[in-house]
N, C-alpha and C. Protein backbone atom coordinates (compact mmCIF):
# COMPACT_ATOMS: atom_id res chain seq x y z
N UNK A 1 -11.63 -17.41 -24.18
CA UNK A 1 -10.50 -17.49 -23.27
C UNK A 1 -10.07 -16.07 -22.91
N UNK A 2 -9.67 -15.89 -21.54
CA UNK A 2 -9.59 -14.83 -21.54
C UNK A 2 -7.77 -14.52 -22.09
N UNK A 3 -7.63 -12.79 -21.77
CA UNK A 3 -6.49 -12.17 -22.16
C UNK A 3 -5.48 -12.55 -21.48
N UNK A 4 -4.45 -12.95 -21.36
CA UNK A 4 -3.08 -13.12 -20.96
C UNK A 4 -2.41 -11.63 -20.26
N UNK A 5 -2.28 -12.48 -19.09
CA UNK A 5 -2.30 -10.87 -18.23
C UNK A 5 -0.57 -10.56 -18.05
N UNK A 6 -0.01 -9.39 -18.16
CA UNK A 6 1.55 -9.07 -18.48
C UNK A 6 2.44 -9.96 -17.28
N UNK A 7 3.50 -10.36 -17.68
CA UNK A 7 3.95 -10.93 -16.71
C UNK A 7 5.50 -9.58 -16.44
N UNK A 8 6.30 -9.92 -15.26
CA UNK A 8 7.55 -9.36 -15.32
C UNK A 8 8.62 -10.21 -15.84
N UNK A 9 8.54 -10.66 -16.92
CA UNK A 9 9.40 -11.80 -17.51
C UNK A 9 10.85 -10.69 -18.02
N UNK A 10 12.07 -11.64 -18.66
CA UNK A 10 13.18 -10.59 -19.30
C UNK A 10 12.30 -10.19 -20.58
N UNK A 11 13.19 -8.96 -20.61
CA UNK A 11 13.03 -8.01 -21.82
C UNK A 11 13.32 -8.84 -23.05
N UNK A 12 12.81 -8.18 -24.05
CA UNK A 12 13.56 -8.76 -25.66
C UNK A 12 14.61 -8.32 -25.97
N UNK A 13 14.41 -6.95 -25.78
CA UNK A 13 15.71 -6.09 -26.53
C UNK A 13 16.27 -5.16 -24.71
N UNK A 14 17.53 -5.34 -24.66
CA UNK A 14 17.95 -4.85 -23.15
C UNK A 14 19.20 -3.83 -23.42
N UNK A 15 18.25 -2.88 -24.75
CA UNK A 15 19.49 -1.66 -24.81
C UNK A 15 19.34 -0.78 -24.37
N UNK A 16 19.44 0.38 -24.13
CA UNK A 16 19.20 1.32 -23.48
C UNK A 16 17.55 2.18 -23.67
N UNK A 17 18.13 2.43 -25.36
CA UNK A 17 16.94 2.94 -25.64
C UNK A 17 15.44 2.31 -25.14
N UNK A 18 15.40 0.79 -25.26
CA UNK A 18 14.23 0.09 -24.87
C UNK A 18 14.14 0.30 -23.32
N UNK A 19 14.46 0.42 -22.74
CA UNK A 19 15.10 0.45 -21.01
C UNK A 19 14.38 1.79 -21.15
N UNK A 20 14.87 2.53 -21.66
CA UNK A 20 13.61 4.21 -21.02
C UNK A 20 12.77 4.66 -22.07
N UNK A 21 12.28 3.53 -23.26
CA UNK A 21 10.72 3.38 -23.81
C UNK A 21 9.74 2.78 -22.30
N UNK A 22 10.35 1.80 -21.81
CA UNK A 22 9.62 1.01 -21.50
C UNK A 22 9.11 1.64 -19.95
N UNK A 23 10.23 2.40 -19.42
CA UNK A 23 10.42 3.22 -17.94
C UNK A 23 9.61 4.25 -18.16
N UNK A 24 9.53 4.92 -19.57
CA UNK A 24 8.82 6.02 -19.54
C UNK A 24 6.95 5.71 -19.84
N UNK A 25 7.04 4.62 -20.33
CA UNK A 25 5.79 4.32 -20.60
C UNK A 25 5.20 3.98 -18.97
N UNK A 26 6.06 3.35 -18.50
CA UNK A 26 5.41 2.83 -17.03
C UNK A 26 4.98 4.07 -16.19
N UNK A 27 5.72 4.78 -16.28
CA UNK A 27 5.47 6.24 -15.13
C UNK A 27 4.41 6.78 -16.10
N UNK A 28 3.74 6.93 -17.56
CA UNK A 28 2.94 7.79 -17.84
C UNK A 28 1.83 6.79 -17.52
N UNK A 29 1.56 5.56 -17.50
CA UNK A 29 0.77 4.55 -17.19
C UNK A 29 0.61 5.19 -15.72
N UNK A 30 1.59 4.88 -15.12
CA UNK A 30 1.31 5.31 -13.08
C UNK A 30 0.22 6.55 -13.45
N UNK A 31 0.58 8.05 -13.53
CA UNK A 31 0.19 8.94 -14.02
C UNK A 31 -1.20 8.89 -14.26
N UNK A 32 -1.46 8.53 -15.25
CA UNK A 32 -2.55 8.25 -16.03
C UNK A 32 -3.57 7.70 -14.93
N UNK A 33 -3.32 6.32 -14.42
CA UNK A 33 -3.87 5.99 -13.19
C UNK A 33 -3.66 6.84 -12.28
N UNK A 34 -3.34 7.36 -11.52
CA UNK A 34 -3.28 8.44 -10.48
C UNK A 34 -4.06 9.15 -10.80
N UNK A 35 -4.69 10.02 -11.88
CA UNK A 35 -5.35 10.65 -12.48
C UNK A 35 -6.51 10.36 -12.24
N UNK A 36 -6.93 9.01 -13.26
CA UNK A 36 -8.01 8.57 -13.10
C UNK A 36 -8.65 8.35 -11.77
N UNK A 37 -7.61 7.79 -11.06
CA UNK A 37 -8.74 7.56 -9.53
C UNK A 37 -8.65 8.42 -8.56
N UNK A 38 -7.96 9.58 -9.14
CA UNK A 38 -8.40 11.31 -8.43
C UNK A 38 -9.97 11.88 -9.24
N UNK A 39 -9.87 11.31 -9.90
CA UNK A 39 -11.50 11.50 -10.69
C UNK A 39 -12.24 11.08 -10.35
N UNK A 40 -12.06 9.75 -10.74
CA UNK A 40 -13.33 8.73 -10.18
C UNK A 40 -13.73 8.23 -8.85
N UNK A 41 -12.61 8.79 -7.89
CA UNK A 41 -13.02 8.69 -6.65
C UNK A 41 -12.96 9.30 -5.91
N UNK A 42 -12.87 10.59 -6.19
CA UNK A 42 -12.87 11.90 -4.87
C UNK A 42 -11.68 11.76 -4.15
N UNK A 43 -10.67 11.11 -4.37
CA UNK A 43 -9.69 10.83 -3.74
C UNK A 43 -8.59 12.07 -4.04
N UNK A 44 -7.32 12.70 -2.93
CA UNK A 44 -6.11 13.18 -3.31
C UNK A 44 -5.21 12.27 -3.06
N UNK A 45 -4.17 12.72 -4.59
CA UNK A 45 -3.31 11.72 -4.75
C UNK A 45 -1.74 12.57 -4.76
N UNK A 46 -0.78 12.02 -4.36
CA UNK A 46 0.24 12.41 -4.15
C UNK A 46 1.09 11.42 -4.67
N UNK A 47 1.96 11.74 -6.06
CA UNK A 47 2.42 10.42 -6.53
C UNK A 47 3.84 10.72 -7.09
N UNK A 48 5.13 10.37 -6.33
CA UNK A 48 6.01 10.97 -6.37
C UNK A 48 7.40 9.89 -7.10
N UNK A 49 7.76 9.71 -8.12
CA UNK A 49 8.75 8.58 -8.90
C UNK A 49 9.96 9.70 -8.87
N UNK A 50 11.19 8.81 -8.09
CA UNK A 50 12.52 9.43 -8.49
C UNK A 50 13.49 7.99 -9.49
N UNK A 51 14.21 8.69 -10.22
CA UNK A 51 15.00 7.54 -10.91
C UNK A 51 16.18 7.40 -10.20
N UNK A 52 16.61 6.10 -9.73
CA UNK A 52 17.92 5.65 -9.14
C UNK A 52 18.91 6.36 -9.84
N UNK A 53 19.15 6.21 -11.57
CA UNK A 53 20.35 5.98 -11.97
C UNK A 53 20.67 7.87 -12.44
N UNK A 54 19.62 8.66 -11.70
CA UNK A 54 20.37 9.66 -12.44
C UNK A 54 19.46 11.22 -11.62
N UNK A 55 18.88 10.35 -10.71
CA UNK A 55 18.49 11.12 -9.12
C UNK A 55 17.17 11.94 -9.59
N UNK A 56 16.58 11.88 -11.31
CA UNK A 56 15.60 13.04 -11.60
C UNK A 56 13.82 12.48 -11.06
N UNK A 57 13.44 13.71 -10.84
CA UNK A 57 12.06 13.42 -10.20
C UNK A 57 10.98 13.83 -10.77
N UNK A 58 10.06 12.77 -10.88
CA UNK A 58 8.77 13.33 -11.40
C UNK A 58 7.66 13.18 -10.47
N UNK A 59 6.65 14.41 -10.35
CA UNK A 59 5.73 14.18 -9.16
C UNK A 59 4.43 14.99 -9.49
N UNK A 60 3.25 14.15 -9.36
CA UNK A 60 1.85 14.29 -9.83
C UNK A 60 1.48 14.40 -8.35
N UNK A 61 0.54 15.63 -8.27
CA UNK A 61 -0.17 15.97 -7.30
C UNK A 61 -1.47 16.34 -7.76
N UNK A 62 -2.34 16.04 -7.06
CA UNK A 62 -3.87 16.42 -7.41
C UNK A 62 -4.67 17.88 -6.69
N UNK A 63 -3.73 17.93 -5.31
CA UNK A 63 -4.43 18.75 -4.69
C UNK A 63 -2.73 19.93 -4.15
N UNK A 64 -3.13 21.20 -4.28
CA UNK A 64 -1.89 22.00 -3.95
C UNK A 64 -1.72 21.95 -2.34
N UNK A 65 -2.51 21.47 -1.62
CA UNK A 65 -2.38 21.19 -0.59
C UNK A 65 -1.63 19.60 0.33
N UNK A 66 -1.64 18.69 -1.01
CA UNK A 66 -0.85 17.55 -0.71
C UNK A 66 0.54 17.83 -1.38
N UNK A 67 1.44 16.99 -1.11
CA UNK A 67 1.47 16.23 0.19
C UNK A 67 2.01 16.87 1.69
N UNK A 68 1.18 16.41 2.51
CA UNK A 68 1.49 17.25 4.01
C UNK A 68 2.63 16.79 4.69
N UNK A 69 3.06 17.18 5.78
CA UNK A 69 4.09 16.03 6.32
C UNK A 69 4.15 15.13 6.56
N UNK A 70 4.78 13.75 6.51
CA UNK A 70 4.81 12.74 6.96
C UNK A 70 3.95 12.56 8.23
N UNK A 71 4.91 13.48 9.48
CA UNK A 71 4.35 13.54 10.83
C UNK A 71 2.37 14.31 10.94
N UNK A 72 2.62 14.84 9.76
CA UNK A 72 0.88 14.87 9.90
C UNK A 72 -0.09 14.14 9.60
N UNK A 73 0.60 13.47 9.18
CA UNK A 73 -0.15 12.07 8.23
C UNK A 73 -0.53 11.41 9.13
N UNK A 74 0.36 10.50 10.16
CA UNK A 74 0.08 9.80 10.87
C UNK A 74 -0.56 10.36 12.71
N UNK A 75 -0.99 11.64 11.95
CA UNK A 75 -1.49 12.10 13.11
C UNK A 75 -3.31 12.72 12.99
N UNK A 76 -3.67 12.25 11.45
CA UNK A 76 -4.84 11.84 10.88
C UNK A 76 -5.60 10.57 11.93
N UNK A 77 -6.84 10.70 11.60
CA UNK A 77 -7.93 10.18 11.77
C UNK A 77 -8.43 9.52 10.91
N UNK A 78 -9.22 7.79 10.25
CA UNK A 78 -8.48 6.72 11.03
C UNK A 78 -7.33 6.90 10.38
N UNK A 79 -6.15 6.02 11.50
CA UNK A 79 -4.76 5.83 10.80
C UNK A 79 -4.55 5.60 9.39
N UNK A 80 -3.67 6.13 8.61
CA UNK A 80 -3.34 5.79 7.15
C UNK A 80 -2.38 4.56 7.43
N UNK A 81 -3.36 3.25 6.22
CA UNK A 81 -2.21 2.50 6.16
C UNK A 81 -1.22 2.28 5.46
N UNK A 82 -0.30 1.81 5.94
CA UNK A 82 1.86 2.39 5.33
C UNK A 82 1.77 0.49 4.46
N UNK A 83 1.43 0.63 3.04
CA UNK A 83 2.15 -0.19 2.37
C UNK A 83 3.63 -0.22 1.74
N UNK A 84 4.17 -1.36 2.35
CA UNK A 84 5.46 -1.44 1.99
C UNK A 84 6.11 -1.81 0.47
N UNK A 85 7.18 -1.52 0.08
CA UNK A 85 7.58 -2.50 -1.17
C UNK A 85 7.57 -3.67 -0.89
N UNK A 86 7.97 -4.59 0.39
CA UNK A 86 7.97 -5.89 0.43
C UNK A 86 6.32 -6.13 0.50
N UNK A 87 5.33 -5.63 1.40
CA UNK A 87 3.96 -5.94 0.84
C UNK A 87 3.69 -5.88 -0.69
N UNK A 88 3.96 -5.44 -1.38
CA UNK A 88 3.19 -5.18 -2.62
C UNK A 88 3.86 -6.28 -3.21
N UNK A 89 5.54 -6.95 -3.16
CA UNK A 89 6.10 -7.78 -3.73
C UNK A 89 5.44 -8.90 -3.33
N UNK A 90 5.21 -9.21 -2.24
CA UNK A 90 4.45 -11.03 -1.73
C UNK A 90 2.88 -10.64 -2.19
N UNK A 91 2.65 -9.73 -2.27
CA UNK A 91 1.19 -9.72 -2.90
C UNK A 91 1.17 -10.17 -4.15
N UNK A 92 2.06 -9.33 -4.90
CA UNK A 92 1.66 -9.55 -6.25
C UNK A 92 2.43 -11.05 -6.75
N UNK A 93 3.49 -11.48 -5.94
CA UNK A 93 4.45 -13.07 -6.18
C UNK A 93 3.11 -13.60 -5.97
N UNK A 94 2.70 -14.10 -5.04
CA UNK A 94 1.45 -14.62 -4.82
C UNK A 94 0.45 -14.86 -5.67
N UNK A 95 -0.16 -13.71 -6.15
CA UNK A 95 -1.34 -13.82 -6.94
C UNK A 95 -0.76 -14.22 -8.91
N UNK A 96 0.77 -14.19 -9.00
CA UNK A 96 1.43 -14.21 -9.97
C UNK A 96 1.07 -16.00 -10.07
N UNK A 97 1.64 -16.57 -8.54
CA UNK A 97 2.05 -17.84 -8.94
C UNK A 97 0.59 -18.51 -8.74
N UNK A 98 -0.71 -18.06 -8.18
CA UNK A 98 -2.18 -18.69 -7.95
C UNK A 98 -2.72 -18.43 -9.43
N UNK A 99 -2.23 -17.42 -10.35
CA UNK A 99 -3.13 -17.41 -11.40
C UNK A 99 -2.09 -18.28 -12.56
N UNK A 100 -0.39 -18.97 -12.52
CA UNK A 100 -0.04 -19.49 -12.93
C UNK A 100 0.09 -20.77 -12.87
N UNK A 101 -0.68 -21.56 -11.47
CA UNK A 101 -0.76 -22.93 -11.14
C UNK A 101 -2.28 -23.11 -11.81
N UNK A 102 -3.09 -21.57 -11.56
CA UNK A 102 -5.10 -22.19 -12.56
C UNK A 102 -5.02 -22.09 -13.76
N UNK A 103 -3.34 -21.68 -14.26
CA UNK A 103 -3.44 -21.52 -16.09
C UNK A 103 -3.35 -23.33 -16.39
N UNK A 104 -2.00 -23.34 -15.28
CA UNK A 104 -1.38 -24.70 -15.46
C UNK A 104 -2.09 -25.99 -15.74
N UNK A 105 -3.46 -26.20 -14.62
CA UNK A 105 -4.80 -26.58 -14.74
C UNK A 105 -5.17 -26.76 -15.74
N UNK A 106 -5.73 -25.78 -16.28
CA UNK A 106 -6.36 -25.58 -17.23
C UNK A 106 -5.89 -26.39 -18.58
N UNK A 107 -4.55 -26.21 -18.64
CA UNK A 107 -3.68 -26.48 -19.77
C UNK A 107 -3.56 -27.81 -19.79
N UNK A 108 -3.33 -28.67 -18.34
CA UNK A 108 -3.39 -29.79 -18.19
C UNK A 108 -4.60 -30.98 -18.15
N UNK A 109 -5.62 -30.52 -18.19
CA UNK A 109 -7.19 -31.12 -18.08
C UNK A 109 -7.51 -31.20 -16.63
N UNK A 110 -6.68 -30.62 -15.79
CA UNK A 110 -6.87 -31.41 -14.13
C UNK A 110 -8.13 -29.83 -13.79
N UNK A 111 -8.50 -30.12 -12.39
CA UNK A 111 -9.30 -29.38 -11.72
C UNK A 111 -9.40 -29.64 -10.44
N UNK A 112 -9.61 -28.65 -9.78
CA UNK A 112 -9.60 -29.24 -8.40
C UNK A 112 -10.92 -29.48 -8.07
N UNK A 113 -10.94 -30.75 -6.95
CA UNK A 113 -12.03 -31.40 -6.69
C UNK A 113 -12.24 -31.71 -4.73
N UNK A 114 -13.20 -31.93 -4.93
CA UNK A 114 -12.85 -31.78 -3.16
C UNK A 114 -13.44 -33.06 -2.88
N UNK A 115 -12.42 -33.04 -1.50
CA UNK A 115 -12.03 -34.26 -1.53
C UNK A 115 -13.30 -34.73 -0.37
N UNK A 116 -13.34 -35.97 -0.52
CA UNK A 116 -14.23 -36.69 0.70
C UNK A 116 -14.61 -36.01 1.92
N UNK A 117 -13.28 -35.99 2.27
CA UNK A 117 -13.31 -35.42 4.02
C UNK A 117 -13.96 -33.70 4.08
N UNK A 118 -13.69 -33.13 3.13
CA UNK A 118 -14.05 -31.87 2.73
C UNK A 118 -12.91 -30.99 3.31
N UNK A 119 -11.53 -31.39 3.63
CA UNK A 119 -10.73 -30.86 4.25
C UNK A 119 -9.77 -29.58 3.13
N UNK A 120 -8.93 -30.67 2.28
CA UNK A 120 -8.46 -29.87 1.18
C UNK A 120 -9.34 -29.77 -0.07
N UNK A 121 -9.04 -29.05 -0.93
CA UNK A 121 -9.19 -29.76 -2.40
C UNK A 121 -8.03 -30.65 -3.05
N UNK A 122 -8.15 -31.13 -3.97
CA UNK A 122 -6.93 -32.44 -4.42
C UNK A 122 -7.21 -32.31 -5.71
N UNK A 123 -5.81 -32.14 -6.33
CA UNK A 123 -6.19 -31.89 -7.91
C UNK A 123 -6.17 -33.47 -8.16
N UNK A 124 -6.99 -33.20 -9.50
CA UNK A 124 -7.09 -35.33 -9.59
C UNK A 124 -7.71 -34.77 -11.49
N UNK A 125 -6.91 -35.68 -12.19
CA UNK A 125 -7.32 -35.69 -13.69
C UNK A 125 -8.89 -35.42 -13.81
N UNK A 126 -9.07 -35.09 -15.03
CA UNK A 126 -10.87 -34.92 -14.76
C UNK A 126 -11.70 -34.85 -14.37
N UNK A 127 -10.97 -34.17 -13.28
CA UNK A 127 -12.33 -34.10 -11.82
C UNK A 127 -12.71 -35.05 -11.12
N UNK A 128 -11.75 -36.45 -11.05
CA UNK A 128 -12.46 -37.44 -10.68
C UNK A 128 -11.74 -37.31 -8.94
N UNK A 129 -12.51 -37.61 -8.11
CA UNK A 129 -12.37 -37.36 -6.61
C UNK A 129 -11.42 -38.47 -5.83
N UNK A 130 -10.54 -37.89 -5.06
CA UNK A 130 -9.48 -38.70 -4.62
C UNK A 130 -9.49 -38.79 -3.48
């Protein structure tokens, strides 16, 4: 079976101290990744985290030449594409709730089966076709 992949569920402990274990682990995680796929892929990375509650900034650059201006950016060849926070949120809601309806499956004996017409699939107990 495979590993149980992290969810954004509540915290256990919601004191402070755990609040910037857990903040600081995430940005050396970002980091770490930023790193890595300035390595492994010839890529420059420009990776810039400010904290809301107290305005301080931390910022990983790969190349002393990034980051350029905004206005030069989009004046590159092909266009760079601008992911949003709301993209990354319906992306990842999405793939949160498709890999929590195939756990659900799983857990339940059902599977999806396709149906006659070949139109949808139709979940149906044991695979039997509906």
């Amino acid at each position: 079976m495979a590993a149980k992949k992290g969810t954004l569920g509540k915290r256990k402990k919601n004191t402070s101290r755990a609040k910037s274990q857990q903040r600081t682990r995430r940005r050396d995680c970002l980091f770490r990744k930023a790193f890595e796929y300035c390595c492994e892929c010839d890529a420059d990375i420009s990776l810039m985290i400010r904290l809301k509650h107290n305005g301080q900034t931390f910022v990983f650059n790969s190349d002393s030449r990034w980051p350029v201006a905004q206005g030069d950016i989009f004046l590159q060849y092909p266009k760079p594409k601008t992911i949003t926070w709301q993209d990354l949120a319906a992306r990842y809601t999405t793939e949160r709730t498709n890999s929590s309806s195939a756990n659900d499956q799983a857990k339940s004996g059902t599977r999806p089966s396709i149906s006659p017409k070949g139109d949808q699939p139709s979940i149906s107990p044991k695979g039997d076709q509906t």
